[in-house]
PDB file of N, CA and C in Angstrom:
ATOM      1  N   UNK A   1       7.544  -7.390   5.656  1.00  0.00           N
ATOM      2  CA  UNK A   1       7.283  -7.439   7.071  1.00  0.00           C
ATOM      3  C   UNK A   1       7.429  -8.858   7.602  1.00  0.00           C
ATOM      4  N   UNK A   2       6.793  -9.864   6.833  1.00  0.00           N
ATOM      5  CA  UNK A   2       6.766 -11.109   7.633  1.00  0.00           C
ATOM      6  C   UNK A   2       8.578 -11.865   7.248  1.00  0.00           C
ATOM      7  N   UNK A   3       9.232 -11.312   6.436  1.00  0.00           N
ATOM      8  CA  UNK A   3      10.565 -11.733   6.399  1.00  0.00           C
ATOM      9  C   UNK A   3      11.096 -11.293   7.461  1.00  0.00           C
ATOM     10  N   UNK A   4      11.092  -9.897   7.938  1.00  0.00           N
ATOM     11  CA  UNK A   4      11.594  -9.907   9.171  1.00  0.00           C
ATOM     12  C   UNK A   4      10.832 -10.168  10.426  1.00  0.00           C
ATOM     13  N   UNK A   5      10.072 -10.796  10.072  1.00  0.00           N
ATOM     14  CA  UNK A   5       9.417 -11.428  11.787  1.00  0.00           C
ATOM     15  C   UNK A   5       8.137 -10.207  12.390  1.00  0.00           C
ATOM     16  N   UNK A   6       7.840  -9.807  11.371  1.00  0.00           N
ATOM     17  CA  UNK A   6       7.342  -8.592  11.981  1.00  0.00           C
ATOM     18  C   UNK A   6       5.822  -8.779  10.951  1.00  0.00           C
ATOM     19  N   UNK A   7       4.532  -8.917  12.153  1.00  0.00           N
ATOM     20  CA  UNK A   7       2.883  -8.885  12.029  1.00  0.00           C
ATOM     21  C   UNK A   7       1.903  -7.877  12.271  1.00  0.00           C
ATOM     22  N   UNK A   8       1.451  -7.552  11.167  1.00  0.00           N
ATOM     23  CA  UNK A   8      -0.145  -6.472  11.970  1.00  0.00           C
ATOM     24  C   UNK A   8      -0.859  -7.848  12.389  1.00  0.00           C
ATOM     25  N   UNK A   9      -1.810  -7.022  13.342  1.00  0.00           N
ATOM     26  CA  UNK A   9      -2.757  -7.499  14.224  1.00  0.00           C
ATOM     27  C   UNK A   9      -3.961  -6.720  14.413  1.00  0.00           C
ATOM     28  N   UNK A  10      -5.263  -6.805  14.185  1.00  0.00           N
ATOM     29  CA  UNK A  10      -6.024  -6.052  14.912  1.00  0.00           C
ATOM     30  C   UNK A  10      -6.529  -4.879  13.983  1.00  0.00           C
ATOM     31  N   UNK A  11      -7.342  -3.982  14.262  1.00  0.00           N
ATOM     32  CA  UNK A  11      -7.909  -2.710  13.709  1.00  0.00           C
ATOM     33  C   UNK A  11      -6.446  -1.494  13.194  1.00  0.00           C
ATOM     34  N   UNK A  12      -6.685  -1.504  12.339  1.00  0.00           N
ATOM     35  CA  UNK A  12      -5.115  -0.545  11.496  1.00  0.00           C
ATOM     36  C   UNK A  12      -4.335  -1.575  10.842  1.00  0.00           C
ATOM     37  N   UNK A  13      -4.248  -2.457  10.464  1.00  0.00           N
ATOM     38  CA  UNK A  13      -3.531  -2.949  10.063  1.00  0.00           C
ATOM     39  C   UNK A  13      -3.048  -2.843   9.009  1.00  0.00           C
ATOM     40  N   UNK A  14      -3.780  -2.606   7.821  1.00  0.00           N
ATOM     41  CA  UNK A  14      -3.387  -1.729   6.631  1.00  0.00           C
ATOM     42  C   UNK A  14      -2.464  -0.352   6.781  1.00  0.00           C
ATOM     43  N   UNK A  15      -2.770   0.554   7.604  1.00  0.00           N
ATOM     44  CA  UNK A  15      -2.029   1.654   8.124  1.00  0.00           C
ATOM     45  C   UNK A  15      -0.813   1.492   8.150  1.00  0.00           C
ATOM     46  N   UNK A  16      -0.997   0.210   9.114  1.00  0.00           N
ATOM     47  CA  UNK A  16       0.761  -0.478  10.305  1.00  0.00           C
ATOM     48  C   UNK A  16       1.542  -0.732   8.628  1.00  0.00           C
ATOM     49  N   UNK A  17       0.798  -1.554   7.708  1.00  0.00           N
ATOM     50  CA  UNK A  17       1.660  -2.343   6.803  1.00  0.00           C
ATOM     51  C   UNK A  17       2.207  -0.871   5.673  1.00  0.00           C
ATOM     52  N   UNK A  18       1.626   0.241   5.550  1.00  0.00           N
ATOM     53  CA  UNK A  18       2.001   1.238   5.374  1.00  0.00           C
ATOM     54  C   UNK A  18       3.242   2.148   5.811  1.00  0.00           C
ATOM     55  N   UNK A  19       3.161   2.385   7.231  1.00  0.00           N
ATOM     56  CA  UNK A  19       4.144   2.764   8.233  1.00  0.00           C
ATOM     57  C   UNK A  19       4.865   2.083   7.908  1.00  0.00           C
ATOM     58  N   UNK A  20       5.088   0.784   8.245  1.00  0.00           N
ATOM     59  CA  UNK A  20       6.419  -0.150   8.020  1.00  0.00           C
ATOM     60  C   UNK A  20       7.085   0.300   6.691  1.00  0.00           C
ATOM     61  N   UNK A  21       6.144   0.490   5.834  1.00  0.00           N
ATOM     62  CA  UNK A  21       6.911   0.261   4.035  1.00  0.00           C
ATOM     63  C   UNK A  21       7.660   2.000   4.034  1.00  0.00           C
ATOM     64  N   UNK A  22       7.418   2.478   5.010  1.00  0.00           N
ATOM     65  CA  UNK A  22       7.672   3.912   5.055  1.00  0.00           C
ATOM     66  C   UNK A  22       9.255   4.025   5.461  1.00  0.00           C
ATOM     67  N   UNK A  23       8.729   3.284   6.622  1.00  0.00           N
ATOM     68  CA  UNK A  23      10.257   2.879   7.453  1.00  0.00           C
ATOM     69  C   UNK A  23      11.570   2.513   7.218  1.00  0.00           C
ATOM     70  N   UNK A  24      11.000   1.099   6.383  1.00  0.00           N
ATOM     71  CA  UNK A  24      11.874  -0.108   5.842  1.00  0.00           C
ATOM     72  C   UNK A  24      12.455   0.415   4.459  1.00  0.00           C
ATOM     73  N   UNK A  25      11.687   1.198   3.547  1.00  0.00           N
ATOM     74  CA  UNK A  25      12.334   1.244   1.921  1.00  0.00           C
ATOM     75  C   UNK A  25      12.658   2.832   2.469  1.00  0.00           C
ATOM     76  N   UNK A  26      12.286   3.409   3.141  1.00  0.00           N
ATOM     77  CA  UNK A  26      13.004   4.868   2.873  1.00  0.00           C
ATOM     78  C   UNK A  26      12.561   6.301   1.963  1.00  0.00           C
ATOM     79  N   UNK A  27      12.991   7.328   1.840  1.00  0.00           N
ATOM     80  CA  UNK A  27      12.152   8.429   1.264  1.00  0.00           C
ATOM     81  C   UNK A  27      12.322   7.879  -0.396  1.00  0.00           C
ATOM     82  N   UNK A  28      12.866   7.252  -1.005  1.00  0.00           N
ATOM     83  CA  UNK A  28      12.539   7.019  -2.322  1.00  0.00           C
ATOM     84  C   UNK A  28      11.201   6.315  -2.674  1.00  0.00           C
ATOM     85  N   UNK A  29      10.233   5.561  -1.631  1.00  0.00           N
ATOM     86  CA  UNK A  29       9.065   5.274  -1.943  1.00  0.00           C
ATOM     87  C   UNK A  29       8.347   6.111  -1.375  1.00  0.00           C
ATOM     88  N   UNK A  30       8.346   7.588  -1.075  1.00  0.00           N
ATOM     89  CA  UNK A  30       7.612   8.231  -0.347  1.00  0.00           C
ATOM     90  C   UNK A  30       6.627   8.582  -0.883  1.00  0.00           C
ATOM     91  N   UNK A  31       6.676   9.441  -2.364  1.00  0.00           N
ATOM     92  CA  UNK A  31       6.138   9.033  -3.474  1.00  0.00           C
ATOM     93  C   UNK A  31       4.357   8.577  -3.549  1.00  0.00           C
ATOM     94  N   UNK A  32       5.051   6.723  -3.812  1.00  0.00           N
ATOM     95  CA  UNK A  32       3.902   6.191  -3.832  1.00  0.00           C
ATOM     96  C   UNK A  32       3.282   5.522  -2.688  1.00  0.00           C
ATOM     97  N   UNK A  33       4.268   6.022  -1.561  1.00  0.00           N
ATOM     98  CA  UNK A  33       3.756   5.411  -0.435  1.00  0.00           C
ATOM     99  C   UNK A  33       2.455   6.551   0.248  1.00  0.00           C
ATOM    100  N   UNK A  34       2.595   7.898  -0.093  1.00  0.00           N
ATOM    101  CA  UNK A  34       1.321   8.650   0.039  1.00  0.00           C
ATOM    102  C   UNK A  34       0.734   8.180  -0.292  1.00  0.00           C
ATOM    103  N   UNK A  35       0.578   8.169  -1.910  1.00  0.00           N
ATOM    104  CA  UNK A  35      -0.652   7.486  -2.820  1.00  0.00           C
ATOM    105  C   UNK A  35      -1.273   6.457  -2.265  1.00  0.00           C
ATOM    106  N   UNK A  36      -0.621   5.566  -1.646  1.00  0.00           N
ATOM    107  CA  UNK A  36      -0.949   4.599  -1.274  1.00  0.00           C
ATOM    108  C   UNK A  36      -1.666   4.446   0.011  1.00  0.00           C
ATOM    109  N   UNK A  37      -1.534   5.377   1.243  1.00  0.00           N
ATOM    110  CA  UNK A  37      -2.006   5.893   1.704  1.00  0.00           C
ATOM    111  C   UNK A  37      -3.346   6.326   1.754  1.00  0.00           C
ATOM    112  N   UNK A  38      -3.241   7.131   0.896  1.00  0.00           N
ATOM    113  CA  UNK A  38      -4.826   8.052   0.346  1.00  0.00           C
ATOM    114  C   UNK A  38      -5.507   7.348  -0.141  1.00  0.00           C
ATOM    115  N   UNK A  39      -5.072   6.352  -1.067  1.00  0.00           N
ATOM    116  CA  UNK A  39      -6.063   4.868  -1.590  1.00  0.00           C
ATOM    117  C   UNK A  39      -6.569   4.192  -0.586  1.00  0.00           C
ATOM    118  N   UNK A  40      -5.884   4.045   0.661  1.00  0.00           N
ATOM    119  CA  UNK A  40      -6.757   2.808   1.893  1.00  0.00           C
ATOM    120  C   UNK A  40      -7.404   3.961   2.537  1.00  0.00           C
ATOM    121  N   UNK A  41      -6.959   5.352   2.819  1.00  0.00           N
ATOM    122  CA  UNK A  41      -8.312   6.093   3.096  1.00  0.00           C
ATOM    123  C   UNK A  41      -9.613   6.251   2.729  1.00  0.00           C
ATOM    124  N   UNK A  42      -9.076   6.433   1.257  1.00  0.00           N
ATOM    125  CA  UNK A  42     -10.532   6.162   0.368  1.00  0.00           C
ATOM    126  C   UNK A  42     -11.473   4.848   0.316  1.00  0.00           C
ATOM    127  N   UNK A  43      -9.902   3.853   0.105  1.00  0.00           N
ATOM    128  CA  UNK A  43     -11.340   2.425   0.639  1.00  0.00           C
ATOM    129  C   UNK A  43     -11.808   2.811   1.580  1.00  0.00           C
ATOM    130  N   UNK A  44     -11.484   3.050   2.667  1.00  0.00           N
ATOM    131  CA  UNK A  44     -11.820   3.072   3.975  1.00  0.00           C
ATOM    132  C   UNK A  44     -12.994   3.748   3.923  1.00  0.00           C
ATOM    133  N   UNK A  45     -13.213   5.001   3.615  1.00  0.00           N
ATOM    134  CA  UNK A  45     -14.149   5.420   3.371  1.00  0.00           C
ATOM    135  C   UNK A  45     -15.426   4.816   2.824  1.00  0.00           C
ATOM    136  N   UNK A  46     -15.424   3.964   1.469  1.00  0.00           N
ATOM    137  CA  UNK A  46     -15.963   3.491   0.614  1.00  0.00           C
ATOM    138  C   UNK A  46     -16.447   2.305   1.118  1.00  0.00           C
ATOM    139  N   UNK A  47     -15.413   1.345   2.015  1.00  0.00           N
ATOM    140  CA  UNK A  47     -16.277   0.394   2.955  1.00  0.00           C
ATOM    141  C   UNK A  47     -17.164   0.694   3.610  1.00  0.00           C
ATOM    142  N   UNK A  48     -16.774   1.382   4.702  1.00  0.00           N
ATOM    143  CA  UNK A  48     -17.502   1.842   6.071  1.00  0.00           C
ATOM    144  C   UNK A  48     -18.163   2.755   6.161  1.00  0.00           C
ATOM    145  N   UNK A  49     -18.221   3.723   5.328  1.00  0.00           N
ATOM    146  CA  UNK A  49     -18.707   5.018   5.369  1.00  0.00           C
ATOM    147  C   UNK A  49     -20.052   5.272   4.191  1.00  0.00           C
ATOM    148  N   UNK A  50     -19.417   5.647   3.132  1.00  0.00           N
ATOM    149  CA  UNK A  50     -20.341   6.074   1.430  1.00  0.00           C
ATOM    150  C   UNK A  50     -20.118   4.641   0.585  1.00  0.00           C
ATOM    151  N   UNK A  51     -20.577   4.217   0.112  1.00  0.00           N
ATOM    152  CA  UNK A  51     -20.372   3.090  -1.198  1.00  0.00           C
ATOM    153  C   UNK A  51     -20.321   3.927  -2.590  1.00  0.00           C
ATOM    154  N   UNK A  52     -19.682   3.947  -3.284  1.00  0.00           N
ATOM    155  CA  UNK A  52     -19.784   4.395  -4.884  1.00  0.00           C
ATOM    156  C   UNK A  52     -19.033   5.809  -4.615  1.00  0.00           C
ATOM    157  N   UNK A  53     -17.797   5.762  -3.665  1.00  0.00           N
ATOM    158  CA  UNK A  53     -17.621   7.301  -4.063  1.00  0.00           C
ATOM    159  C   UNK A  53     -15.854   7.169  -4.909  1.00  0.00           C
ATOM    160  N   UNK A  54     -15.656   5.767  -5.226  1.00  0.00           N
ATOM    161  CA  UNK A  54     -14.489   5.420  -5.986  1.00  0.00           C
ATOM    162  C   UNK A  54     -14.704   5.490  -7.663  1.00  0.00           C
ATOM    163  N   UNK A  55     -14.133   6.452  -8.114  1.00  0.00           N
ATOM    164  CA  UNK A  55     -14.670   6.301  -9.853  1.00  0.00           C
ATOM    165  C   UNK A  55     -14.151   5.256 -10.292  1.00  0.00           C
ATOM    166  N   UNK A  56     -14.442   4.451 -11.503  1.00  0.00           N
ATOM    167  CA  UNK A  56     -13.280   3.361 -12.718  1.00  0.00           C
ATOM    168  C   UNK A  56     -11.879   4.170 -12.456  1.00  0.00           C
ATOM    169  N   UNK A  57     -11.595   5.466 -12.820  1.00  0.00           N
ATOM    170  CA  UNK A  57     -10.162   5.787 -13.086  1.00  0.00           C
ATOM    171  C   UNK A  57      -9.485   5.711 -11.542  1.00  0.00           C
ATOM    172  N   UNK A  58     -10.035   6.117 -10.710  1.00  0.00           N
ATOM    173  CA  UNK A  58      -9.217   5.946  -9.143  1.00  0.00           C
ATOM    174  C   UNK A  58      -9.061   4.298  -9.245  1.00  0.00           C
ATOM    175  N   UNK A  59     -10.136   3.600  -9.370  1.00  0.00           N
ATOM    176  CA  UNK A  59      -9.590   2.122  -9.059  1.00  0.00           C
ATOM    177  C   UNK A  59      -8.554   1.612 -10.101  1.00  0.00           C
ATOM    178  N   UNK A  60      -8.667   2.257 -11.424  1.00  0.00           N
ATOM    179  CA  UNK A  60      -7.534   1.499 -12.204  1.00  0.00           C
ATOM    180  C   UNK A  60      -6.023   1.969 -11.639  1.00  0.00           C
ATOM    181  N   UNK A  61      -6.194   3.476 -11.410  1.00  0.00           N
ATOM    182  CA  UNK A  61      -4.616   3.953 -10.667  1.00  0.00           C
ATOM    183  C   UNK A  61      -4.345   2.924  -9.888  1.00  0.00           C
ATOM    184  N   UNK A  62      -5.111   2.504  -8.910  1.00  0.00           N
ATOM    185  CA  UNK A  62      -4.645   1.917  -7.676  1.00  0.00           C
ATOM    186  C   UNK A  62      -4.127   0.518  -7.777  1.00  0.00           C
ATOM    187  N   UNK A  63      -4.938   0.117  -8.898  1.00  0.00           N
ATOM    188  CA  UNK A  63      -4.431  -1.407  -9.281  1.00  0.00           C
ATOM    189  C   UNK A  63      -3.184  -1.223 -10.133  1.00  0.00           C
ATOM    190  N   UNK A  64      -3.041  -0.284 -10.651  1.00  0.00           N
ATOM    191  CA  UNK A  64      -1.891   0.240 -11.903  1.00  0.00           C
ATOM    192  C   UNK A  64      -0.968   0.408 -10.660  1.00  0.00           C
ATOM    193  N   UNK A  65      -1.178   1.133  -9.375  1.00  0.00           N
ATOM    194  CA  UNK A  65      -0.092   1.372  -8.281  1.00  0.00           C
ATOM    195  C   UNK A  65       0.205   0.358  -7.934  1.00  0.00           C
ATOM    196  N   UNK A  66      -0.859  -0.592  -7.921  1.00  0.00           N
ATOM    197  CA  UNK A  66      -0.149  -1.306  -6.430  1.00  0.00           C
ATOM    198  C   UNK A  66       0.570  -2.950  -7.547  1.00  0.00           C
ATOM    199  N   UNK A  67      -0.096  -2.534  -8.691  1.00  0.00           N
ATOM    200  CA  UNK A  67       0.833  -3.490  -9.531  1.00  0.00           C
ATOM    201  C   UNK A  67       2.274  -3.334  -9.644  1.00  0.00           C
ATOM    202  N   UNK A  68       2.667  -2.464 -10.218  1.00  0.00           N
ATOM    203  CA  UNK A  68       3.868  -1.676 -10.414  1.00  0.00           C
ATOM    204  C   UNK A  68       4.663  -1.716  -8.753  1.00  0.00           C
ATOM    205  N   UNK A  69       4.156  -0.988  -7.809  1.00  0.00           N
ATOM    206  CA  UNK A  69       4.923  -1.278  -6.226  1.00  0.00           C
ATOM    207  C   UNK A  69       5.508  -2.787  -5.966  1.00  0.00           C
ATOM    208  N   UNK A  70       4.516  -3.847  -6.518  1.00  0.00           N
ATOM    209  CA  UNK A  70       4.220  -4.990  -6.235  1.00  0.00           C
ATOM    210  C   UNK A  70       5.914  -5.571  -7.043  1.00  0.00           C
ATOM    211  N   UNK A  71       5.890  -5.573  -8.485  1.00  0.00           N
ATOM    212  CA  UNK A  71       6.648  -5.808  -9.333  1.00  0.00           C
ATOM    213  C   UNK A  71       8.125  -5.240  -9.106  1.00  0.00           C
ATOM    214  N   UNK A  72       7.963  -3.815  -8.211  1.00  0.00           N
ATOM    215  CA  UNK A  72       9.405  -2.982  -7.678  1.00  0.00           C
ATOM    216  C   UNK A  72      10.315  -4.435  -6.501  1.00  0.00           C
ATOM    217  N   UNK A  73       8.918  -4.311  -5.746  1.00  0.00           N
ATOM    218  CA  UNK A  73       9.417  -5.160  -4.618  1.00  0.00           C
ATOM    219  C   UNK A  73      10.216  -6.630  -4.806  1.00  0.00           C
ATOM    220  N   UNK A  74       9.679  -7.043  -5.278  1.00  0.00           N
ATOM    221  CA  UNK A  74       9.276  -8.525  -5.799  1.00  0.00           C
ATOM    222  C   UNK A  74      10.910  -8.384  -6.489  1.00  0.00           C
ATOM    223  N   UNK A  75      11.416  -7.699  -7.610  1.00  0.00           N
ATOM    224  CA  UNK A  75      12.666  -7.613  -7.778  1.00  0.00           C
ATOM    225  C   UNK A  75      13.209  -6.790  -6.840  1.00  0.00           C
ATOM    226  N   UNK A  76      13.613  -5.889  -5.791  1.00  0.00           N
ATOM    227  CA  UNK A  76      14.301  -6.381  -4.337  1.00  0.00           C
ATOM    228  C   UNK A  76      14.987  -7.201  -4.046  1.00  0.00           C
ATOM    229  N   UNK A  77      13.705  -7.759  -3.663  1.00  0.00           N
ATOM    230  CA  UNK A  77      13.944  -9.246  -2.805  1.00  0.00           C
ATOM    231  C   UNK A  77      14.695 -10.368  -3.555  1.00  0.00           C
ATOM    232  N   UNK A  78      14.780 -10.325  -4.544  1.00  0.00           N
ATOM    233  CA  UNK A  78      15.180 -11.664  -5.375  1.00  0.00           C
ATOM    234  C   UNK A  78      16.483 -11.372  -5.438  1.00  0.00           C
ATOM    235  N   UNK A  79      17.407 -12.405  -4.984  1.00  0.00           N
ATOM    236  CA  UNK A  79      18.704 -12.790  -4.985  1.00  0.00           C
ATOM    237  C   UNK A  79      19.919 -11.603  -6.104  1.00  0.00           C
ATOM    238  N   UNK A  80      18.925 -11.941  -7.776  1.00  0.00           N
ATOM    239  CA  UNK A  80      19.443 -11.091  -8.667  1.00  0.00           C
ATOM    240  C   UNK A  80      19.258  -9.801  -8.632  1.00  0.00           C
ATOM    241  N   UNK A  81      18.153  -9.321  -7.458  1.00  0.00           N
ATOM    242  CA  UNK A  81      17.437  -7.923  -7.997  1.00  0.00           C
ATOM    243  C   UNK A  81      18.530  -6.475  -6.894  1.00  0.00           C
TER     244      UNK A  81
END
């Protein structure tokens, strides 16, 4: 997002940075872009709402997701990738 000039702002912003990744990579991350999805719902939840309703195994997926998304991207972007 911020390579192309483009900022969340404000309440949703996690959402917005969602939408965008929806937009920008296309139905081949659709995938884990639900997942990913349903994970900031659940924080969301878990902040603002209930505390403790995230088990160990949901949080390791999510770090296991958003590692792996992270590592997809990251080679993208790179000149060689």
């Amino acid at each position: 997002m911020f390579r192309g000039g483009y900022r969340t702002i404000g309440e949703g912003h996690h959402a917005a940075v969602i939408r965008f990744l929806d937009i920008a990579l296309g139905p081949e991350y659709s995938d884990v872009l639900i997942l990913m999805e349903r994970m900031r719902r659940q924080r969301n939840r878990a902040t603002y709402v209930v505390a403790g309703i995230i088990t160990l195994r949901q949080a390791k997926e999510a770090v296991d997701t958003a590692t792996g998304f992270v590592a997809e991207i990251k080679h993208r972007l790179t000149p060689e990738g």
